[in-house]
N, C-alpha and C. Protein backbone atom coordinates (compact mmCIF):
# COMPACT_ATOMS: atom_id res chain seq x y z
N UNK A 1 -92.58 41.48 87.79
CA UNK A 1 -91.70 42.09 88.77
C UNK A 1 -92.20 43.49 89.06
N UNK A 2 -91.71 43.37 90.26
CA UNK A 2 -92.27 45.76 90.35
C UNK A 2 -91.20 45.80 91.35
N UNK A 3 -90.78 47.15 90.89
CA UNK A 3 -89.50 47.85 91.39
C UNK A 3 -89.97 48.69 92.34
N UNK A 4 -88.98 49.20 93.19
CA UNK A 4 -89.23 50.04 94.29
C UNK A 4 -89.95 50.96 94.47
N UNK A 5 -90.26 51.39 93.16
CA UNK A 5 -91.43 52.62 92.67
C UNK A 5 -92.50 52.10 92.54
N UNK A 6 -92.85 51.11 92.28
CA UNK A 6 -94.05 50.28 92.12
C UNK A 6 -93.92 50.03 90.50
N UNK A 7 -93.13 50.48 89.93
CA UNK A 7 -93.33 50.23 88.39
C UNK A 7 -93.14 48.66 88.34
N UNK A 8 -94.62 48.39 87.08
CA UNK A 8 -94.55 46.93 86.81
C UNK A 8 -93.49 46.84 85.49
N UNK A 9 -93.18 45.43 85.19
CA UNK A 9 -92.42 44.67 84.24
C UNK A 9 -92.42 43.10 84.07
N UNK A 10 -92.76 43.09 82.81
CA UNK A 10 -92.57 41.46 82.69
C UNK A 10 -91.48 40.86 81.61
N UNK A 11 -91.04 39.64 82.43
CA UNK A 11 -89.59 39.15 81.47
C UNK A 11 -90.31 37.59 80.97
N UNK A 12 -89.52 37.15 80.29
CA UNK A 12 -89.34 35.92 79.88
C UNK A 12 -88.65 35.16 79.49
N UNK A 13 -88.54 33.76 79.44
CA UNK A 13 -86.96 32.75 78.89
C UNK A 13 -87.04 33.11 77.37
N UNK A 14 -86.20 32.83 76.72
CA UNK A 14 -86.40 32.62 75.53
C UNK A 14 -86.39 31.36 74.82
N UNK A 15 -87.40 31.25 73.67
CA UNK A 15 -87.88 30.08 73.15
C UNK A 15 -87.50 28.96 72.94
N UNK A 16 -86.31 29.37 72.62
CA UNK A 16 -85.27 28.23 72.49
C UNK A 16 -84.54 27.64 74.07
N UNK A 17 -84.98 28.05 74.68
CA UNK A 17 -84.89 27.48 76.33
C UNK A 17 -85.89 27.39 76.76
N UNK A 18 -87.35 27.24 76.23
CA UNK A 18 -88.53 26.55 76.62
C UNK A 18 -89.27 28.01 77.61
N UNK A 19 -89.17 29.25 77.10
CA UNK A 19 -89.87 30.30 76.96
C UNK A 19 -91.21 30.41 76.37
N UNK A 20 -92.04 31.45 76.10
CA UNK A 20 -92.86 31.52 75.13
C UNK A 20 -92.69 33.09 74.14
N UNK A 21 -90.88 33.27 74.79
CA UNK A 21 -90.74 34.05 73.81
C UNK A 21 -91.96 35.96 73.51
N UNK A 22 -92.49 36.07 74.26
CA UNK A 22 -93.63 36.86 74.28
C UNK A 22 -93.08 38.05 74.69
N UNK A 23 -92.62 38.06 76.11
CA UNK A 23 -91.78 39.31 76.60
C UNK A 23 -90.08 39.49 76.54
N UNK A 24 -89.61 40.26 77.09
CA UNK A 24 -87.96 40.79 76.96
C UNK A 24 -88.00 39.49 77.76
N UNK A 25 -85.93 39.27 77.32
CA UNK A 25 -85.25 37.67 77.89
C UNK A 25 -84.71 38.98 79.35
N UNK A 26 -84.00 38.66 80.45
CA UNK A 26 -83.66 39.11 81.38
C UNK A 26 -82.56 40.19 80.77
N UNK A 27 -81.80 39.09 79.30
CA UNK A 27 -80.84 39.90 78.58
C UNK A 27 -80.73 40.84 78.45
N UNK A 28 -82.34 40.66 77.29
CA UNK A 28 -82.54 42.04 76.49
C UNK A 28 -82.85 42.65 77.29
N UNK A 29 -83.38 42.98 78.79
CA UNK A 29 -83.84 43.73 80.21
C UNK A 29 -82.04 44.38 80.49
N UNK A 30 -81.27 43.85 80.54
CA UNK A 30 -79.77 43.76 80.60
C UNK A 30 -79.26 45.36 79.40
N UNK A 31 -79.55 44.76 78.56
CA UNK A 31 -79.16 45.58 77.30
C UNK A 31 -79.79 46.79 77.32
N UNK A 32 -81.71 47.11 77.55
CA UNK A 32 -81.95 48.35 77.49
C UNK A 32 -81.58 48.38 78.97
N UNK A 33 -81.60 48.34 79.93
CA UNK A 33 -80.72 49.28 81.07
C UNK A 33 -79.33 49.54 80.97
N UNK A 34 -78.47 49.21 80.60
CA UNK A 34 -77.57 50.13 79.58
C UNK A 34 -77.34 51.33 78.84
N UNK A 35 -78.48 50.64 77.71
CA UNK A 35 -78.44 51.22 76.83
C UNK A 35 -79.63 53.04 77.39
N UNK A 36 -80.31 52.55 78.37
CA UNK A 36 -81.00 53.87 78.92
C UNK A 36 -79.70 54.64 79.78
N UNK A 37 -78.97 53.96 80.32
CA UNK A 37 -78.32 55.00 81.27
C UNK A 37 -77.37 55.96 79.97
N UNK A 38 -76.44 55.09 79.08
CA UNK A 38 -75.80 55.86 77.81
C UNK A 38 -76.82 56.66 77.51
N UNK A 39 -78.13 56.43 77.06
CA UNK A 39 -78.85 57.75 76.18
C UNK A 39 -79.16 58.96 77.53
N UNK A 40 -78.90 58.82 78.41
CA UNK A 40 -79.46 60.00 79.83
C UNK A 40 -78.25 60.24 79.36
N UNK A 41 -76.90 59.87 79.71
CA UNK A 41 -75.98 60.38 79.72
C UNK A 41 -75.49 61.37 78.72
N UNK A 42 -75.96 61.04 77.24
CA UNK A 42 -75.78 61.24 76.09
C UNK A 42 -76.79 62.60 76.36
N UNK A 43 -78.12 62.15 76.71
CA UNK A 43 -78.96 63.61 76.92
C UNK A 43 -78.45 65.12 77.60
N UNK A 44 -78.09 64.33 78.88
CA UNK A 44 -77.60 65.65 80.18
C UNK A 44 -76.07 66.17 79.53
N UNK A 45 -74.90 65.20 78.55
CA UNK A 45 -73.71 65.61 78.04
C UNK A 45 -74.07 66.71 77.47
N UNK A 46 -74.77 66.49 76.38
CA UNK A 46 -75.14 66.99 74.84
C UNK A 46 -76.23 68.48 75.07
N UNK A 47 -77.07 68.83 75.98
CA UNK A 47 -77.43 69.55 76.81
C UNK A 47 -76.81 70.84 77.04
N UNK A 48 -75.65 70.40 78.42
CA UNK A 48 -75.20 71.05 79.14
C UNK A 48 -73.34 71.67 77.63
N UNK A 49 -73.06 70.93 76.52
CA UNK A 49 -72.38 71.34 75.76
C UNK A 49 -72.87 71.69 74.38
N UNK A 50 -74.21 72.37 74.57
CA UNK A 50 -74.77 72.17 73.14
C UNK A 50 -74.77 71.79 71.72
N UNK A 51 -74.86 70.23 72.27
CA UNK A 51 -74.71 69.39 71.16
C UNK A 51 -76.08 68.69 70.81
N UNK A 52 -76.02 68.85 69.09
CA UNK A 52 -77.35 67.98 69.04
C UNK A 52 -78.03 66.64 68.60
N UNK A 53 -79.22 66.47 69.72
CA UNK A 53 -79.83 65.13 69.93
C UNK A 53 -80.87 64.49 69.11
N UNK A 54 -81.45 65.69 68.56
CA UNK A 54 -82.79 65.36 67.76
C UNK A 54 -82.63 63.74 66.83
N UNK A 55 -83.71 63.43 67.25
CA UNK A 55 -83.29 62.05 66.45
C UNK A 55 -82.22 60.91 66.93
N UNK A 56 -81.74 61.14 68.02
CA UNK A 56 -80.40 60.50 68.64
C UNK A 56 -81.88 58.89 69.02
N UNK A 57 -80.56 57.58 68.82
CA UNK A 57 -80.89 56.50 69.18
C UNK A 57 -80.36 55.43 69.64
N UNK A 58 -80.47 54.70 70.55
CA UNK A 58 -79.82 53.23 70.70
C UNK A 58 -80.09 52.55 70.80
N UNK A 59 -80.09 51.07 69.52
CA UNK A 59 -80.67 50.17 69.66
C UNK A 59 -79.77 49.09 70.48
N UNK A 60 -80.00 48.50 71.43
CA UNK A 60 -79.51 47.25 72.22
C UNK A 60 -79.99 45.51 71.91
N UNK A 61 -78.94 44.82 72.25
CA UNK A 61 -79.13 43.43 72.51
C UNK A 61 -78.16 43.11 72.88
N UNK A 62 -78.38 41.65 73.74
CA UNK A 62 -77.28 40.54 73.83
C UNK A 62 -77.07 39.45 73.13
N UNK A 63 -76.10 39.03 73.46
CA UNK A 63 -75.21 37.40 72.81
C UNK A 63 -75.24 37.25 73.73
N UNK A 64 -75.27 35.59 73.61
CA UNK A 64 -74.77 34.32 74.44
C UNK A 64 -73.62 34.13 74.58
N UNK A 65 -72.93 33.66 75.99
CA UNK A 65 -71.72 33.47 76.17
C UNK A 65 -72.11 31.71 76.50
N UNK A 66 -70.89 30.95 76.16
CA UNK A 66 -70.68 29.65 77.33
C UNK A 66 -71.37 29.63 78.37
N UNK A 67 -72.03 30.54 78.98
CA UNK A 67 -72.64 30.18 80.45
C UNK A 67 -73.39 31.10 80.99
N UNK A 68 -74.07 31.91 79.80
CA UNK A 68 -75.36 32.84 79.79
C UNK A 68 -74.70 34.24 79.01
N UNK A 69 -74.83 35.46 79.64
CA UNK A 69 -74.78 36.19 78.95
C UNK A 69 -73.16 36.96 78.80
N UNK A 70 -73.00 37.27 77.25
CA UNK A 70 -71.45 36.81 76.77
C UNK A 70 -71.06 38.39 75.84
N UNK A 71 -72.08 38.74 76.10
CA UNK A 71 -71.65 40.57 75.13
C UNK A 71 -72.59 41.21 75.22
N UNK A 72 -72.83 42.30 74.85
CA UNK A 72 -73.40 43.30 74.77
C UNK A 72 -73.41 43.99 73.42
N UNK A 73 -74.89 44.35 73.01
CA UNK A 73 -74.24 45.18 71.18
C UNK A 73 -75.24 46.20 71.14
N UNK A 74 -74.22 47.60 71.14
CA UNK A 74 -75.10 48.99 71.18
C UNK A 74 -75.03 49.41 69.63
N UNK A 75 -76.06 50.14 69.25
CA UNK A 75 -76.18 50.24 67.82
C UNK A 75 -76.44 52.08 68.48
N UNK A 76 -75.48 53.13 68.55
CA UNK A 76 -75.48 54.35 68.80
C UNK A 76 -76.08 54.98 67.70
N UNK A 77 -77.32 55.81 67.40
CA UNK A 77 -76.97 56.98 66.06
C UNK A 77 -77.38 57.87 66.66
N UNK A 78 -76.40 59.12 65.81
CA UNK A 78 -76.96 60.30 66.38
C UNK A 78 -76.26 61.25 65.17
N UNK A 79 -77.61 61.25 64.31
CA UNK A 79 -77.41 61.68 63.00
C UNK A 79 -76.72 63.56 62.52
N UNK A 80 -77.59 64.26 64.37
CA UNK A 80 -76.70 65.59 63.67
C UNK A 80 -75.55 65.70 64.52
N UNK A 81 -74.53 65.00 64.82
CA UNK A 81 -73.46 65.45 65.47
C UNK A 81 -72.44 65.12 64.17
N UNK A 82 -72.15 66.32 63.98
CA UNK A 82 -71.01 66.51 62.68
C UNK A 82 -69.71 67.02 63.24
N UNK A 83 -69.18 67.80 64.28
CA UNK A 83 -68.48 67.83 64.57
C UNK A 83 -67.57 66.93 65.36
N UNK A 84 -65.88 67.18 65.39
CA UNK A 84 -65.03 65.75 65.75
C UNK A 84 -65.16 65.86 67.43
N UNK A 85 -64.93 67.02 67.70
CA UNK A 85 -64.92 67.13 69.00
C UNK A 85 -66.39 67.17 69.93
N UNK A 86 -67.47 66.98 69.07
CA UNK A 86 -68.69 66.40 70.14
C UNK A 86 -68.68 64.85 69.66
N UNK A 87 -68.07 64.63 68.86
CA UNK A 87 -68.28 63.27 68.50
C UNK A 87 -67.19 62.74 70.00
N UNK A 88 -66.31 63.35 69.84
CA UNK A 88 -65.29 62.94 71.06
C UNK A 88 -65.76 62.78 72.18
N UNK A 89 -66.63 63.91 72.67
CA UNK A 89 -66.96 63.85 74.03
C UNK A 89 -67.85 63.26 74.42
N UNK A 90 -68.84 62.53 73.28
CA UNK A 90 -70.01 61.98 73.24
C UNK A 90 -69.24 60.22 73.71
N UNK A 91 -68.26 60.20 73.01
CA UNK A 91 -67.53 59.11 72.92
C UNK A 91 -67.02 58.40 74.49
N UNK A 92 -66.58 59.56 74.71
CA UNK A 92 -66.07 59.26 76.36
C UNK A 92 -67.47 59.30 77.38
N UNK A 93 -68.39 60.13 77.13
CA UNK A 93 -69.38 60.29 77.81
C UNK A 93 -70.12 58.76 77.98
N UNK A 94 -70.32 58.01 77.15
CA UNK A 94 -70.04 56.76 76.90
C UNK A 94 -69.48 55.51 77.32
N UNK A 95 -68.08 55.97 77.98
CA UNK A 95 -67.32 55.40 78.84
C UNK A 95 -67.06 55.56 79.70
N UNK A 96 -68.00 56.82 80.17
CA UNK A 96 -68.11 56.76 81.82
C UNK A 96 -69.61 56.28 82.67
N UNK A 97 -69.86 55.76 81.35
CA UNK A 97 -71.46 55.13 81.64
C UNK A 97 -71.60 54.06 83.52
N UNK A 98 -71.93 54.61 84.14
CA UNK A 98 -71.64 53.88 85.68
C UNK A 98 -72.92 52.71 85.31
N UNK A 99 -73.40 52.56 84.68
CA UNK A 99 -74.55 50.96 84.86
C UNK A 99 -73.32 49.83 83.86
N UNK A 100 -73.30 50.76 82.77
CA UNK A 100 -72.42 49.95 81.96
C UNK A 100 -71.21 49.23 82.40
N UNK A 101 -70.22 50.14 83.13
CA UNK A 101 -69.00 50.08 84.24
C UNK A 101 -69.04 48.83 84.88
N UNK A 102 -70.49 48.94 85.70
CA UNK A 102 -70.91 47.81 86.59
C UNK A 102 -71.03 46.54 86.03
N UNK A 103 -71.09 46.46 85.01
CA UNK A 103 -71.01 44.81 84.17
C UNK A 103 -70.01 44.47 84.51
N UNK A 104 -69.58 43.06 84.70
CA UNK A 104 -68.36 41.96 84.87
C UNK A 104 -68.05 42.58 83.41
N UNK A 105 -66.41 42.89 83.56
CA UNK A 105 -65.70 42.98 82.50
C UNK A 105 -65.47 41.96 81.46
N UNK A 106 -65.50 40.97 81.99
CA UNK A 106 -65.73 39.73 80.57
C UNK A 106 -66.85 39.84 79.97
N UNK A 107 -67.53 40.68 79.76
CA UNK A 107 -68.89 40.72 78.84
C UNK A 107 -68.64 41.75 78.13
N UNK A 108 -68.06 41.18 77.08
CA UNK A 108 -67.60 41.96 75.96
C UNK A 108 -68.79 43.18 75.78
N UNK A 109 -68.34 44.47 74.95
CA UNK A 109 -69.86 45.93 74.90
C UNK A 109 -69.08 46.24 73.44
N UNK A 110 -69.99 45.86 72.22
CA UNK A 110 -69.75 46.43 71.31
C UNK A 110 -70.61 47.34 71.09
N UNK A 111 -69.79 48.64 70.68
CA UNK A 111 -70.19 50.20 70.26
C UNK A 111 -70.33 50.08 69.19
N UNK A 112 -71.47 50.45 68.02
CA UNK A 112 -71.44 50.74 66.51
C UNK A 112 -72.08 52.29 66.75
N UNK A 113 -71.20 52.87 66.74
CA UNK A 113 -71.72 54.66 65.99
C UNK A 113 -72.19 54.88 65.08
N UNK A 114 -73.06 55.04 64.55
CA UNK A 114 -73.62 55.85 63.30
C UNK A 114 -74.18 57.54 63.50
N UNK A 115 -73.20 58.25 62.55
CA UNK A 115 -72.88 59.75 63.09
C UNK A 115 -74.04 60.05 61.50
N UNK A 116 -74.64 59.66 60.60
CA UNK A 116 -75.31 60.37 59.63
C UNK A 116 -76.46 59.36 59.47
């Protein structure tokens, strides 16, 4: 595929649907665009309220639903935010994620935070 920028990308089925398993499923393509718009967001928040990122991460994937894709699972860390109230705002910053938003609401988005 190449996007409007010309940037290339390659996907694939997965194996167990007669893939070869080699590149990202459309899913996991699904999951890190997500999971990139939360970490910008998380960047430009944390930034502009000097909060810190060093080391900040999110690992992504999907689940299967009945009839393709059925959740979402963000694995958040962001080991030096010790305080409650950047943890807060980091939190909401999060939930104003506009790619994330854009998912059909039946696709469940589990958040796991890890703050240390």
């Amino acid at each position: 595929m190449m996007t409007a920028r010309g940037n290339e990308f390659c996907t694939d089925v997965a194996q167990k649907l007669g893939g070869r398993g080699e590149m990202p499923t459309p899913g996991e393509m699904l999951a890190a665009t997500v999971a990139s718009c939360m970490m910008s967001m998380l960047a430009f928040t944390a930034m502009k309220k000097d909060i810190p990122m060093q080391d900040a991460s999110i690992s992504a994937a999907c689940g299967e639903g009945k009839s393709g894709i059925g959740s979402l699972h963000f694995h958040l860390r962001l080991p030096h935010v010790r305080d409650e109230e950047h943890k807060r705002i980091l939190q909401a910053c999060i939930s104003a994620c506009p790619v994330s938003n854009a998912i059909r609401p039946e696709i469940e988005k589990e958040m796991v935070w890890q703050w240390e």
